[in-house]
C-alpha atoms as a PDB file:
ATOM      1  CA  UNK A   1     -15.103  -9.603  -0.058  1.00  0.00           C
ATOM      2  CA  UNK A   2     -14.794 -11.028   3.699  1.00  0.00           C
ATOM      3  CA  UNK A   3     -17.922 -11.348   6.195  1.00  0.00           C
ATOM      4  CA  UNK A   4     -17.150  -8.230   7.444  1.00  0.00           C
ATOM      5  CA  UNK A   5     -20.282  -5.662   8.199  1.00  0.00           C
ATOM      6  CA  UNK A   6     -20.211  -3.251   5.392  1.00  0.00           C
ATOM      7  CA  UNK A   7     -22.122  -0.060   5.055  1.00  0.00           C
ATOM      8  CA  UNK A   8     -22.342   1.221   1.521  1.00  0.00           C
ATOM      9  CA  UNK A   9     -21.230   4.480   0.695  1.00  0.00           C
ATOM     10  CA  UNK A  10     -24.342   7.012  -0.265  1.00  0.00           C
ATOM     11  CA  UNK A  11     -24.261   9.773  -2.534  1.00  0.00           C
ATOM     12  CA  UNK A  12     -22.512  10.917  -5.469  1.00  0.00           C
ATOM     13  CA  UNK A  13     -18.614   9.961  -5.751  1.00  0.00           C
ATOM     14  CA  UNK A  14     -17.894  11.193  -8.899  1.00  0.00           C
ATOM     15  CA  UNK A  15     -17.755  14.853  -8.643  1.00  0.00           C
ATOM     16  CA  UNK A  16     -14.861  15.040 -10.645  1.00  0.00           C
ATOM     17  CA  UNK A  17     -16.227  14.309 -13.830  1.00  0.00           C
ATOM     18  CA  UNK A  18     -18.146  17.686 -13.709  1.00  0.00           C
ATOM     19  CA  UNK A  19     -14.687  19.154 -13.041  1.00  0.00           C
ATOM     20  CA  UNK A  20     -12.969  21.715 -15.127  1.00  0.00           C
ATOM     21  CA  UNK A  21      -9.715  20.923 -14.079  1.00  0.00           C
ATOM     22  CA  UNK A  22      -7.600  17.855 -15.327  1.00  0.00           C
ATOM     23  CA  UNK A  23      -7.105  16.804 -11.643  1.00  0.00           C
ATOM     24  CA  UNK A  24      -9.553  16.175  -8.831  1.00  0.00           C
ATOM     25  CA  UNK A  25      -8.809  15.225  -5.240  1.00  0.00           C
ATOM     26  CA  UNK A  26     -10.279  14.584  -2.191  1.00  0.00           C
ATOM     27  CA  UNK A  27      -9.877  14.841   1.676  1.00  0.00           C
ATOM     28  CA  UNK A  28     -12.137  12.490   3.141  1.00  0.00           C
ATOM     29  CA  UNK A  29     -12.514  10.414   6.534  1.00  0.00           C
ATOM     30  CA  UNK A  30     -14.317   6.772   6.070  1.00  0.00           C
ATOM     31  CA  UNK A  31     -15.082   4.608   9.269  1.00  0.00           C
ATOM     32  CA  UNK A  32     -14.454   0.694   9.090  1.00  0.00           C
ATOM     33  CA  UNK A  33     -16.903  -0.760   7.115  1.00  0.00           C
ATOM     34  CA  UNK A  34     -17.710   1.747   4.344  1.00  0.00           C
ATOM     35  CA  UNK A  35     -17.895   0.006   0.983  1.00  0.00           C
ATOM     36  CA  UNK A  36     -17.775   1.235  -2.137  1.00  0.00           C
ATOM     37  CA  UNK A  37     -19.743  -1.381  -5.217  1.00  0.00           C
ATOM     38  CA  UNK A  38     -17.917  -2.421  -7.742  1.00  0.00           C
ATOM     39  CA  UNK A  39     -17.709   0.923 -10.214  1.00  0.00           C
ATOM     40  CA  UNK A  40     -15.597   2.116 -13.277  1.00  0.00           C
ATOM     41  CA  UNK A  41     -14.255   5.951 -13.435  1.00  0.00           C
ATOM     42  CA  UNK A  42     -14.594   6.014 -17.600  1.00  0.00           C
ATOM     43  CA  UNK A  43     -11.725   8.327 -18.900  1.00  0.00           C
ATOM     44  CA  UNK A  44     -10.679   9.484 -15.416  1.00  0.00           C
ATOM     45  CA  UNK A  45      -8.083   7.096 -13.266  1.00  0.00           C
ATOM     46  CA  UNK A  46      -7.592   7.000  -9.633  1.00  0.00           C
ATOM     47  CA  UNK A  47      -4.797   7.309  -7.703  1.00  0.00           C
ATOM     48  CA  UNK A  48      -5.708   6.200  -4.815  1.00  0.00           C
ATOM     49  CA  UNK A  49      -3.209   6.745  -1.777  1.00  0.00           C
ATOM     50  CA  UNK A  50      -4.328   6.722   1.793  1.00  0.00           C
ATOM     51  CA  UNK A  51      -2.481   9.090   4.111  1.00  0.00           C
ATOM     52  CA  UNK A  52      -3.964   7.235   7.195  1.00  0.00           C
ATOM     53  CA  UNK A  53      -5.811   3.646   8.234  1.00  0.00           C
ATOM     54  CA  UNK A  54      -5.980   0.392   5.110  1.00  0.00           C
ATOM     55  CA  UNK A  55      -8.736  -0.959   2.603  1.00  0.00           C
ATOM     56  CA  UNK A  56      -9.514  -3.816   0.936  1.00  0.00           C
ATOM     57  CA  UNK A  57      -9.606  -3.772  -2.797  1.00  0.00           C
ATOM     58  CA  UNK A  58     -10.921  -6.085  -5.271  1.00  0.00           C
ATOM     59  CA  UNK A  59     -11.381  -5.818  -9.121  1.00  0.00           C
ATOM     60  CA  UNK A  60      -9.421  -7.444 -11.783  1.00  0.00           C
ATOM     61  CA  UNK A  61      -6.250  -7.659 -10.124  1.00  0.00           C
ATOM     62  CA  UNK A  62      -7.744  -9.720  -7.461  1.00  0.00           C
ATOM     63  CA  UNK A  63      -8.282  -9.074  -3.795  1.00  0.00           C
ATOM     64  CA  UNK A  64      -5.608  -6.945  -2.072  1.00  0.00           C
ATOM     65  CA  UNK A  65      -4.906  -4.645   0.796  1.00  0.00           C
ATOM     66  CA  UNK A  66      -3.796  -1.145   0.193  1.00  0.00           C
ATOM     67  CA  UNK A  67      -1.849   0.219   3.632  1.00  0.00           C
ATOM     68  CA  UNK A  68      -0.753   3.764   4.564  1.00  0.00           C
ATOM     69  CA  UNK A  69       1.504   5.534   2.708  1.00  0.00           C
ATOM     70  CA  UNK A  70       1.309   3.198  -0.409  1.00  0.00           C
ATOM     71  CA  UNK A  71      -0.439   4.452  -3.856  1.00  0.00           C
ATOM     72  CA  UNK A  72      -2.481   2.242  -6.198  1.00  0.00           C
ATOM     73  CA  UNK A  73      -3.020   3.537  -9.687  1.00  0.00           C
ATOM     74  CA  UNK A  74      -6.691   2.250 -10.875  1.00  0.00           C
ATOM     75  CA  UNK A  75      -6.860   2.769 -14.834  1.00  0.00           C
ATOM     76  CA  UNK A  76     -10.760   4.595 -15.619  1.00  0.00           C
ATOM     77  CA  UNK A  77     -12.165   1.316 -17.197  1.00  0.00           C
ATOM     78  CA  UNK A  78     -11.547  -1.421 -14.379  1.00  0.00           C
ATOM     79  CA  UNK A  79     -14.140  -1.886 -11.964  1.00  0.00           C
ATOM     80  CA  UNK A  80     -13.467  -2.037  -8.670  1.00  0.00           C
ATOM     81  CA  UNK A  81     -14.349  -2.120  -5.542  1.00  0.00           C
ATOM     82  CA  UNK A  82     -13.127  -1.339  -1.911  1.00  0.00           C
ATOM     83  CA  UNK A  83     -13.867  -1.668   1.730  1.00  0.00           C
ATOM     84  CA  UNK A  84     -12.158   0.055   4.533  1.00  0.00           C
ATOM     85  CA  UNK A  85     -10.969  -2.478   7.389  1.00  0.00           C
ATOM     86  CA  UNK A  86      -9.088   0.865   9.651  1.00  0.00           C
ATOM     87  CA  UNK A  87     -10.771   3.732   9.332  1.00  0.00           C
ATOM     88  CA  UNK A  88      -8.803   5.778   6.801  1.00  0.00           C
ATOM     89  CA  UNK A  89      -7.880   9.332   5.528  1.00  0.00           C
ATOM     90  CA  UNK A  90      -8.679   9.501   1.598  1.00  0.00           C
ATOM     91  CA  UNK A  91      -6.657  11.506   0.005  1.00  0.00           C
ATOM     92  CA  UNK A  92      -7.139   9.930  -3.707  1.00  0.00           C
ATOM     93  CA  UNK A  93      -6.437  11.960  -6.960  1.00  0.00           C
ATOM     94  CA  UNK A  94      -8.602  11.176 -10.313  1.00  0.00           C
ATOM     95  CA  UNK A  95      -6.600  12.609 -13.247  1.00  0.00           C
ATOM     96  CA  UNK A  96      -8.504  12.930 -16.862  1.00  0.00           C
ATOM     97  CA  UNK A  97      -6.907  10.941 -19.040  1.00  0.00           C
ATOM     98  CA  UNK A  98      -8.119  12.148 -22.007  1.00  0.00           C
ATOM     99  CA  UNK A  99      -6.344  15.204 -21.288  1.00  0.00           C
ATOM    100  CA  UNK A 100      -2.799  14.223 -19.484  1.00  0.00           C
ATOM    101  CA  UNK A 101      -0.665  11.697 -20.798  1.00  0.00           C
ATOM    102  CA  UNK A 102       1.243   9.971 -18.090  1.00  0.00           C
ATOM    103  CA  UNK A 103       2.897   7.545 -20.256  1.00  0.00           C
ATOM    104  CA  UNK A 104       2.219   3.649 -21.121  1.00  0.00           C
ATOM    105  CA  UNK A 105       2.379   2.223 -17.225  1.00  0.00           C
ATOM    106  CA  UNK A 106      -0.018   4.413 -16.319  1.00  0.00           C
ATOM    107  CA  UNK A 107      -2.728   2.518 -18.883  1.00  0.00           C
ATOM    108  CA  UNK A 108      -2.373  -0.709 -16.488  1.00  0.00           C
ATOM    109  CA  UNK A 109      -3.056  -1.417 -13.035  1.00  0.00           C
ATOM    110  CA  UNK A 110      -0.124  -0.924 -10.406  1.00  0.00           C
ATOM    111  CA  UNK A 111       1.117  -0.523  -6.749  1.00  0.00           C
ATOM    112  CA  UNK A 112       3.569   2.583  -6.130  1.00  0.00           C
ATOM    113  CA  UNK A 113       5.484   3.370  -2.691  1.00  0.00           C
ATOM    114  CA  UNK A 114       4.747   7.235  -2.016  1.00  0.00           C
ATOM    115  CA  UNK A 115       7.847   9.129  -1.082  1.00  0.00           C
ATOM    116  CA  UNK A 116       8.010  11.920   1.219  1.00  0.00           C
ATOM    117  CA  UNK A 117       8.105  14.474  -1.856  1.00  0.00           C
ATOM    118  CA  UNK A 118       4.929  13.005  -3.026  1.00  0.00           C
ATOM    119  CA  UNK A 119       3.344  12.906  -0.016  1.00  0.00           C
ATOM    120  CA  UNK A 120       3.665  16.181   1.154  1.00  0.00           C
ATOM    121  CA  UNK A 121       2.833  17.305  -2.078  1.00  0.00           C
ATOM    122  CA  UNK A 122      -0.672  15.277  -2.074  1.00  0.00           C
ATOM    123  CA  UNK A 123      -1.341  16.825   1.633  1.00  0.00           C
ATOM    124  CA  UNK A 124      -0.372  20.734   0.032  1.00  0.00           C
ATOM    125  CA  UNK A 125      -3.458  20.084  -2.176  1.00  0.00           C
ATOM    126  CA  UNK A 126      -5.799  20.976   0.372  1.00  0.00           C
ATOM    127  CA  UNK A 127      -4.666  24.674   0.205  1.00  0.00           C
ATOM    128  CA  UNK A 128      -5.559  24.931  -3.620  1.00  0.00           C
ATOM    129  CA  UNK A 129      -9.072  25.257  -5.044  1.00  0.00           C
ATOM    130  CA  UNK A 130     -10.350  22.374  -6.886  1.00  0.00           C
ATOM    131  CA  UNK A 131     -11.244  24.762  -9.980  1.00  0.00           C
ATOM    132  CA  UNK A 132      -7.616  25.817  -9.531  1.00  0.00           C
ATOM    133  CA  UNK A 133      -7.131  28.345 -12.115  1.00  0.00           C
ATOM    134  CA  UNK A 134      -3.965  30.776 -11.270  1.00  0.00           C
ATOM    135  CA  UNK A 135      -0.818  29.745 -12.879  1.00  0.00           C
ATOM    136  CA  UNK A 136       0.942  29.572  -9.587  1.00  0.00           C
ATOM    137  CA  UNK A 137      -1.111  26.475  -8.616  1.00  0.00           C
ATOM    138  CA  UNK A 138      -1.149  25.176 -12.101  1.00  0.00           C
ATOM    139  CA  UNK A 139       2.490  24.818 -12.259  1.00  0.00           C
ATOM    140  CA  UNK A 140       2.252  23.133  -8.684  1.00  0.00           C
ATOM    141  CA  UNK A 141      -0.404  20.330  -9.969  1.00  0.00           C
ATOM    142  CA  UNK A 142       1.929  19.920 -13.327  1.00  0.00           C
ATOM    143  CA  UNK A 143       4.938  19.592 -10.842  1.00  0.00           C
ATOM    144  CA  UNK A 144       3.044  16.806  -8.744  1.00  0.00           C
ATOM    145  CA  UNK A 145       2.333  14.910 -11.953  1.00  0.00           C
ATOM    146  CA  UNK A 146       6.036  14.904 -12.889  1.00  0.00           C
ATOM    147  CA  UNK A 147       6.550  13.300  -9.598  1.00  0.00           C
ATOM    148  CA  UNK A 148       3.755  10.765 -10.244  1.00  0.00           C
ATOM    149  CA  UNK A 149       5.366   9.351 -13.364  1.00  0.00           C
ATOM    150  CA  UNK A 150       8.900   8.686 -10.956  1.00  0.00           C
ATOM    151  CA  UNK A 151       7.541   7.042  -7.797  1.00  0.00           C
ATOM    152  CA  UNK A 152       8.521   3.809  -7.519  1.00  0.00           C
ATOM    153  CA  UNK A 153       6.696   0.228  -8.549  1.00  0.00           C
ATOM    154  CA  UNK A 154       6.309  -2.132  -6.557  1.00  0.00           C
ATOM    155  CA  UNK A 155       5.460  -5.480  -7.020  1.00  0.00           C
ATOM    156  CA  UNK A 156       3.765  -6.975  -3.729  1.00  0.00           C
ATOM    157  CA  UNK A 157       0.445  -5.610  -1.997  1.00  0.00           C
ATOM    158  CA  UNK A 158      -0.593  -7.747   0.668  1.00  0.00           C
ATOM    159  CA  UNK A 159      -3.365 -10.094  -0.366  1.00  0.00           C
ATOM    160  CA  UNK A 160      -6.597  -9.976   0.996  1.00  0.00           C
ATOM    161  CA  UNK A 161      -8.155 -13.134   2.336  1.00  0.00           C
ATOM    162  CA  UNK A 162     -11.839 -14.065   2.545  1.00  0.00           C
ATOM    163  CA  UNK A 163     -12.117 -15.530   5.962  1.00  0.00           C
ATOM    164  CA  UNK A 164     -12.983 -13.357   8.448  1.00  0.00           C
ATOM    165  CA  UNK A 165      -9.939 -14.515  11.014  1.00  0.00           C
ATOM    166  CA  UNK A 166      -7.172 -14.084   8.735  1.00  0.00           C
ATOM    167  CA  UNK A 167      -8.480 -10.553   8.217  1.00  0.00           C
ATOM    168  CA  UNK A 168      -8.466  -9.863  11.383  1.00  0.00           C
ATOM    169  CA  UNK A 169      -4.995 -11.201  11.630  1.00  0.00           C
ATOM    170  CA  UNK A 170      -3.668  -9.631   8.724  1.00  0.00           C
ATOM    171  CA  UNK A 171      -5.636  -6.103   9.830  1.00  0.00           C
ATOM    172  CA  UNK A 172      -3.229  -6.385  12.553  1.00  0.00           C
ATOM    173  CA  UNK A 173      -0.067  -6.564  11.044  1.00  0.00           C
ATOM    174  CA  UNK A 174      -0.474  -4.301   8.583  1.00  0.00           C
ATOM    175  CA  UNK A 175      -1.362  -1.975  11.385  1.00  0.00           C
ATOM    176  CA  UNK A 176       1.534  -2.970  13.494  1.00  0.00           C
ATOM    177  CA  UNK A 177       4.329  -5.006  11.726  1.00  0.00           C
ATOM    178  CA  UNK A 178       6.581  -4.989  14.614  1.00  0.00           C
ATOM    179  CA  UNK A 179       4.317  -7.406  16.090  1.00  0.00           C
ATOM    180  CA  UNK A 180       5.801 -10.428  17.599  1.00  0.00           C
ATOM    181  CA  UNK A 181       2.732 -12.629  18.241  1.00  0.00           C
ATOM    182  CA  UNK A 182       3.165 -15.997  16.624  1.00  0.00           C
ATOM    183  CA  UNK A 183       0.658 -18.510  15.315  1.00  0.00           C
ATOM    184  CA  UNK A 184       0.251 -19.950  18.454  1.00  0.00           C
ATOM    185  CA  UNK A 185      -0.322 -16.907  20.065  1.00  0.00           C
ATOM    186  CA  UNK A 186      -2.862 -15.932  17.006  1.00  0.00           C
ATOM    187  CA  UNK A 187      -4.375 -19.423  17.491  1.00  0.00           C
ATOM    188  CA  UNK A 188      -5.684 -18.592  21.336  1.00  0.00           C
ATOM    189  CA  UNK A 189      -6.935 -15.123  19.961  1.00  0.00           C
ATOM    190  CA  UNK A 190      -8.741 -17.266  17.003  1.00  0.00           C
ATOM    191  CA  UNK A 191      -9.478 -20.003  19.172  1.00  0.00           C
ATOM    192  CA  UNK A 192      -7.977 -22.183  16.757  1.00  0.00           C
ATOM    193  CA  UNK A 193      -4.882 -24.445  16.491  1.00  0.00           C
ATOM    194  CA  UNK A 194      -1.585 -23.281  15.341  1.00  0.00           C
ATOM    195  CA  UNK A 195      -1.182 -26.206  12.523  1.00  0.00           C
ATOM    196  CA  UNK A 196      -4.953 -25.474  11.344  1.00  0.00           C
ATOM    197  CA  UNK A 197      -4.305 -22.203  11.589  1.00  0.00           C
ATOM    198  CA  UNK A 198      -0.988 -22.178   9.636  1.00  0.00           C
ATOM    199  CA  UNK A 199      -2.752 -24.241   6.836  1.00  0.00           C
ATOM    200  CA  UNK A 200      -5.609 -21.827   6.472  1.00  0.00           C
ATOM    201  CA  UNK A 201      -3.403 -18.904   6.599  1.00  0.00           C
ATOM    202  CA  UNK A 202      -1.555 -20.108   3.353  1.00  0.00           C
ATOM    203  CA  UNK A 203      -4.864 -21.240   2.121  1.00  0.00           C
ATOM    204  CA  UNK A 204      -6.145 -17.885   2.197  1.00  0.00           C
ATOM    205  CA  UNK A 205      -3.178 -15.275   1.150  1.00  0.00           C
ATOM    206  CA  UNK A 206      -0.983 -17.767  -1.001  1.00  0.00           C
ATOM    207  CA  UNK A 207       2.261 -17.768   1.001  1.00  0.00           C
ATOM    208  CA  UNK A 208       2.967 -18.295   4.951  1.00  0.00           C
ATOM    209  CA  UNK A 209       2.371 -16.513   7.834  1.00  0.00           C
ATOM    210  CA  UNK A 210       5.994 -15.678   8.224  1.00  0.00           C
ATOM    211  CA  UNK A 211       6.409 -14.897   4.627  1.00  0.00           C
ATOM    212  CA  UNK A 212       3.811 -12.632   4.867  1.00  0.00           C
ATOM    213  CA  UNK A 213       4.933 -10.408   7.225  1.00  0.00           C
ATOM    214  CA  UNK A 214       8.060 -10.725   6.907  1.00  0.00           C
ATOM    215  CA  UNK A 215       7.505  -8.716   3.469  1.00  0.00           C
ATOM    216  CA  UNK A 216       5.319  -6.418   5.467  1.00  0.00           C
ATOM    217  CA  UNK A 217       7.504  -5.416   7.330  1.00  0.00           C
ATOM    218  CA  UNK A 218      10.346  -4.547   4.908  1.00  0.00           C
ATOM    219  CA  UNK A 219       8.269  -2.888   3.095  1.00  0.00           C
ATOM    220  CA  UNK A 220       7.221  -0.732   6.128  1.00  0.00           C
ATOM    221  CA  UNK A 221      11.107  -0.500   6.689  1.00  0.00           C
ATOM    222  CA  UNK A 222      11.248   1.046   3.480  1.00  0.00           C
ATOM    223  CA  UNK A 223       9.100   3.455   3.687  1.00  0.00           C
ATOM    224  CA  UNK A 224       9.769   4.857   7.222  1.00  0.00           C
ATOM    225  CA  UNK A 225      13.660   4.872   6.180  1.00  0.00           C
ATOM    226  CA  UNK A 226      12.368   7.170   3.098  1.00  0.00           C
ATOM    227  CA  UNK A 227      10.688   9.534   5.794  1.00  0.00           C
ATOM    228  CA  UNK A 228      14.111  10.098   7.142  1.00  0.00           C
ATOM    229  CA  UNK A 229      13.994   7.481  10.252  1.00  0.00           C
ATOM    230  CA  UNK A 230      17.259   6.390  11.323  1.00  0.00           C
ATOM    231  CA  UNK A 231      18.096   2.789  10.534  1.00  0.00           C
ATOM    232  CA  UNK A 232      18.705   1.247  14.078  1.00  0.00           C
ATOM    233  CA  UNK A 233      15.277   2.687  15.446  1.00  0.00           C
ATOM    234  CA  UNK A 234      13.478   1.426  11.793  1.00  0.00           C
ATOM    235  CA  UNK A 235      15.410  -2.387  12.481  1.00  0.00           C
ATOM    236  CA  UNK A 236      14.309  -2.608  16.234  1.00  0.00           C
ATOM    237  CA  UNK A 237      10.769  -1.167  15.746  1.00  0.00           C
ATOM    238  CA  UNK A 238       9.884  -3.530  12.532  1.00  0.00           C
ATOM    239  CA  UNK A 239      10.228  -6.332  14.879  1.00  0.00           C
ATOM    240  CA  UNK A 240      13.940  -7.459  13.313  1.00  0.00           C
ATOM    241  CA  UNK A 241      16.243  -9.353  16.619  1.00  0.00           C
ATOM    242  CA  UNK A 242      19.250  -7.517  15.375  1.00  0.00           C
ATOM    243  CA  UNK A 243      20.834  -4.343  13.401  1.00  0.00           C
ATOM    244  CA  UNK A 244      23.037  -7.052  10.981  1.00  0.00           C
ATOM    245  CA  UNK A 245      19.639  -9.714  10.615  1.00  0.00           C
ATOM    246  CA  UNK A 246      18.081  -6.345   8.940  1.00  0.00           C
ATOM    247  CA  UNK A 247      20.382  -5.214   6.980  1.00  0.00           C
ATOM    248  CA  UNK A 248      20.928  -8.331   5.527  1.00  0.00           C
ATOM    249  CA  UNK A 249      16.912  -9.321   4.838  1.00  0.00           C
ATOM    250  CA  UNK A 250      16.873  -5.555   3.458  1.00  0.00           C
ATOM    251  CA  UNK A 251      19.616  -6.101   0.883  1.00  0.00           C
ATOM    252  CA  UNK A 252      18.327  -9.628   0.252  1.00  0.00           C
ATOM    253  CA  UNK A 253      15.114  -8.009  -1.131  1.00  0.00           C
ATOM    254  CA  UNK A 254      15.695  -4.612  -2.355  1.00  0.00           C
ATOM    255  CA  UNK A 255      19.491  -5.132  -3.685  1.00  0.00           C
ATOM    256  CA  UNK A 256      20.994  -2.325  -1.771  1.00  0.00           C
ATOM    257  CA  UNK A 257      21.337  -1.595   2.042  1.00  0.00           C
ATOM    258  CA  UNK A 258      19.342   0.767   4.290  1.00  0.00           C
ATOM    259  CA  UNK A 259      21.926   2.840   4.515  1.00  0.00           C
ATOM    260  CA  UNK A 260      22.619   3.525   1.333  1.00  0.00           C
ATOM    261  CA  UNK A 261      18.175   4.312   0.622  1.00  0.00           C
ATOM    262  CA  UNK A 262      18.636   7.777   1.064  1.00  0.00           C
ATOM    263  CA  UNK A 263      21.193   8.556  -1.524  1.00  0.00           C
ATOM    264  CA  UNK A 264      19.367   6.907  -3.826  1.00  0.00           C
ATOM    265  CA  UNK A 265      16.665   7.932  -6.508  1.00  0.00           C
ATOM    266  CA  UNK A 266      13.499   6.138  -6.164  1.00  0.00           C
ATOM    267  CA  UNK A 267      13.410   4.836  -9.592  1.00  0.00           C
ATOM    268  CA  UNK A 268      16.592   3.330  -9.838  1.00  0.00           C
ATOM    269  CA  UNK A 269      15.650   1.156  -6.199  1.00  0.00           C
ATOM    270  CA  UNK A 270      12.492   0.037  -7.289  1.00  0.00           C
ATOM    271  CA  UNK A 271      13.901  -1.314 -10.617  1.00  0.00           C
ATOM    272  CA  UNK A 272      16.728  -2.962  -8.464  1.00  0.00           C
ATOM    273  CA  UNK A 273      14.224  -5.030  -6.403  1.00  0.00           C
ATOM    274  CA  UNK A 274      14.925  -8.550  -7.547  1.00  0.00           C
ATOM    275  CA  UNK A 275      12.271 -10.528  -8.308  1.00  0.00           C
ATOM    276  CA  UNK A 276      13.912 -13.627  -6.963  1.00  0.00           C
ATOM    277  CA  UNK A 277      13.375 -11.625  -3.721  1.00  0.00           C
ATOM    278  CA  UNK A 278       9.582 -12.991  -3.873  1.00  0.00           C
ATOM    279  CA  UNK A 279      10.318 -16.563  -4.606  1.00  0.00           C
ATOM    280  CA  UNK A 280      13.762 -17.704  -4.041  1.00  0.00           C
ATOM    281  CA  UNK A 281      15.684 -15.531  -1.842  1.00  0.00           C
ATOM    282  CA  UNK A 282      12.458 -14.828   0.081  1.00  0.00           C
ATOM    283  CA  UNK A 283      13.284 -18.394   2.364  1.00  0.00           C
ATOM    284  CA  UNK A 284      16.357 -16.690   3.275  1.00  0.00           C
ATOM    285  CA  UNK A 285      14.763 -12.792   3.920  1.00  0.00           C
ATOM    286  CA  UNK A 286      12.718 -14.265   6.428  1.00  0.00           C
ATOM    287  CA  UNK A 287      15.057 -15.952   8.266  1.00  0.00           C
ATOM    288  CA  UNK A 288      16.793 -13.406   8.983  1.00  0.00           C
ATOM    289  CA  UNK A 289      13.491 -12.002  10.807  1.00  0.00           C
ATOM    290  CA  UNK A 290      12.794 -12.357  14.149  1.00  0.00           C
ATOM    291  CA  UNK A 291      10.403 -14.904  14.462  1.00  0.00           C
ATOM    292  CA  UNK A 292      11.372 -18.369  14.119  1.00  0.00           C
ATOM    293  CA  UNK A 293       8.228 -20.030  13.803  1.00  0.00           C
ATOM    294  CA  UNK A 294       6.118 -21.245  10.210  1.00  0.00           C
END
């Protein structure tokens, strides 16, 4: 993990293993800096979705950030760890596993976009007991985990970079994708130079600066057009120059147009993303972006 001042987390996190429900969640506010050790959750996994601020995760899968609005599903036996770098709202779910089957992707490691349905779902949790027990709210928890097994994988989570300045950098964008600063203009706030800082940046996440955001902020795209945002306000405010320049990047890498996001089911999309999208056909995604520069 980065340089960052941590402050370990005290106290018992595990409650949920003492539970007699199936499924455990959690409504908690963590300040920047709070880090969790590296830690397994035997026979229980996590869910863990964030309905405010970002964290940095590292385990197995390597080092990645997990923003707003996106899920992560941590099988029981990986260790892990996390720290938060914006102060977030938890709102994770641990799900026994030895009692609910949620079928073989579940037994692996993955990203997941949240979509509105799921998310208001997670935030109605807070008006059921934990040792929920009356059939009304048992059907509601058995409804939520039919909607777990249908979000949507993804395959990109921003990586998470050790140096100290490119976390601060990438903090930033995650936090605001519409951003237009370039490298130059991160070089002054770095006090570094734009080609050193260009060469680190790739050093540190594996792809470009422009890359980088530029799948940021489709991905943001994505999601806010899934809350219902119309698609000229989503282009302008996700930093894209032009209505047509973001319909076309959004087609590139998710195979069907903005427009068309609502009237589709969320499996169906995310099994449409084209993997070329992350290699090939990403040169040509961020073009279409607004900024013009590495």
């Amino acid at each position: 993990m980065h340089t960052m001042k941590k402050q370990a987390l005290n106290g018992p996190l595990d409650l949920f293993v003492n539970s007699p429900r199936p499924v455990f969640w959690c409504n908690h506010v963590y300040p920047v800096g709070t880090w969790r050790v590296a830690h397994t959750h035997p026979g229980w996994g996590e869910l863990a979705y964030l309905e405010k601020g970002q964290i940095a995760l590292s385990g197995n899968m390597g080092r990645c950030f997990v923003p707003a609005q996106w899920a992560v599903w941590i099988p029981g036996t990986m260790a892990h760890e996390w720290v938060v770098t914006d102060t977030i709202n938890d709102r994770t779910l641990h799900i026994d596993t030895s009692k609910i089957s949620l079928g073989p992707r579940f037994e692996r490691y993955h990203a997941m976009l949240v979509t509105p349905l799921m998310r208001e779902l997670i935030l109605a949790l807070d008006t059921i007991p934990a040792n929920y027990e009356s059939e009304q709210d048992c059907r509601f928890v058995q409804f939520l985990l039919d909607r777990l097994v249908e979000l949507p994988e993804v395959e990109f989570l921003p990586s998470f970079p050790d140096d100290s300045r490119i976390v601060t950098l990438c903090t930033s964008l995650l936090s605001d994708s519409s951003s237009n600063r370039t490298l130059k203009d991160w070089g002054r706030i770095l006090c570094m130079s734009e080609r050193n800082l260009a060469r680190l940046f790739k050093k540190e996440t594996g792809v470009s600066f422009g890359r980088w955001r530029a799948r940021v902020r489709l991905y943001d795209a994505r999601r806010r057009l899934e809350r219902g945002e119309k698609v000229t306000t989503v282009a302008m405010e996700c930093g894209y120059a032009s209505l047509s320049s973001f319909i076309d990047a959004f087609k590139k890498f998710f195979g069907c147009t903005p427009g068309s996001l609502a009237c589709l089911p969320a499996g169906p999309l995310a099994r449409k993303e084209n993997k070329s999208a992350l290699s090939t056909d990403e040169d040509a995604v961020f073009s279409l972006s607004q900024d013009t520069g590495h």
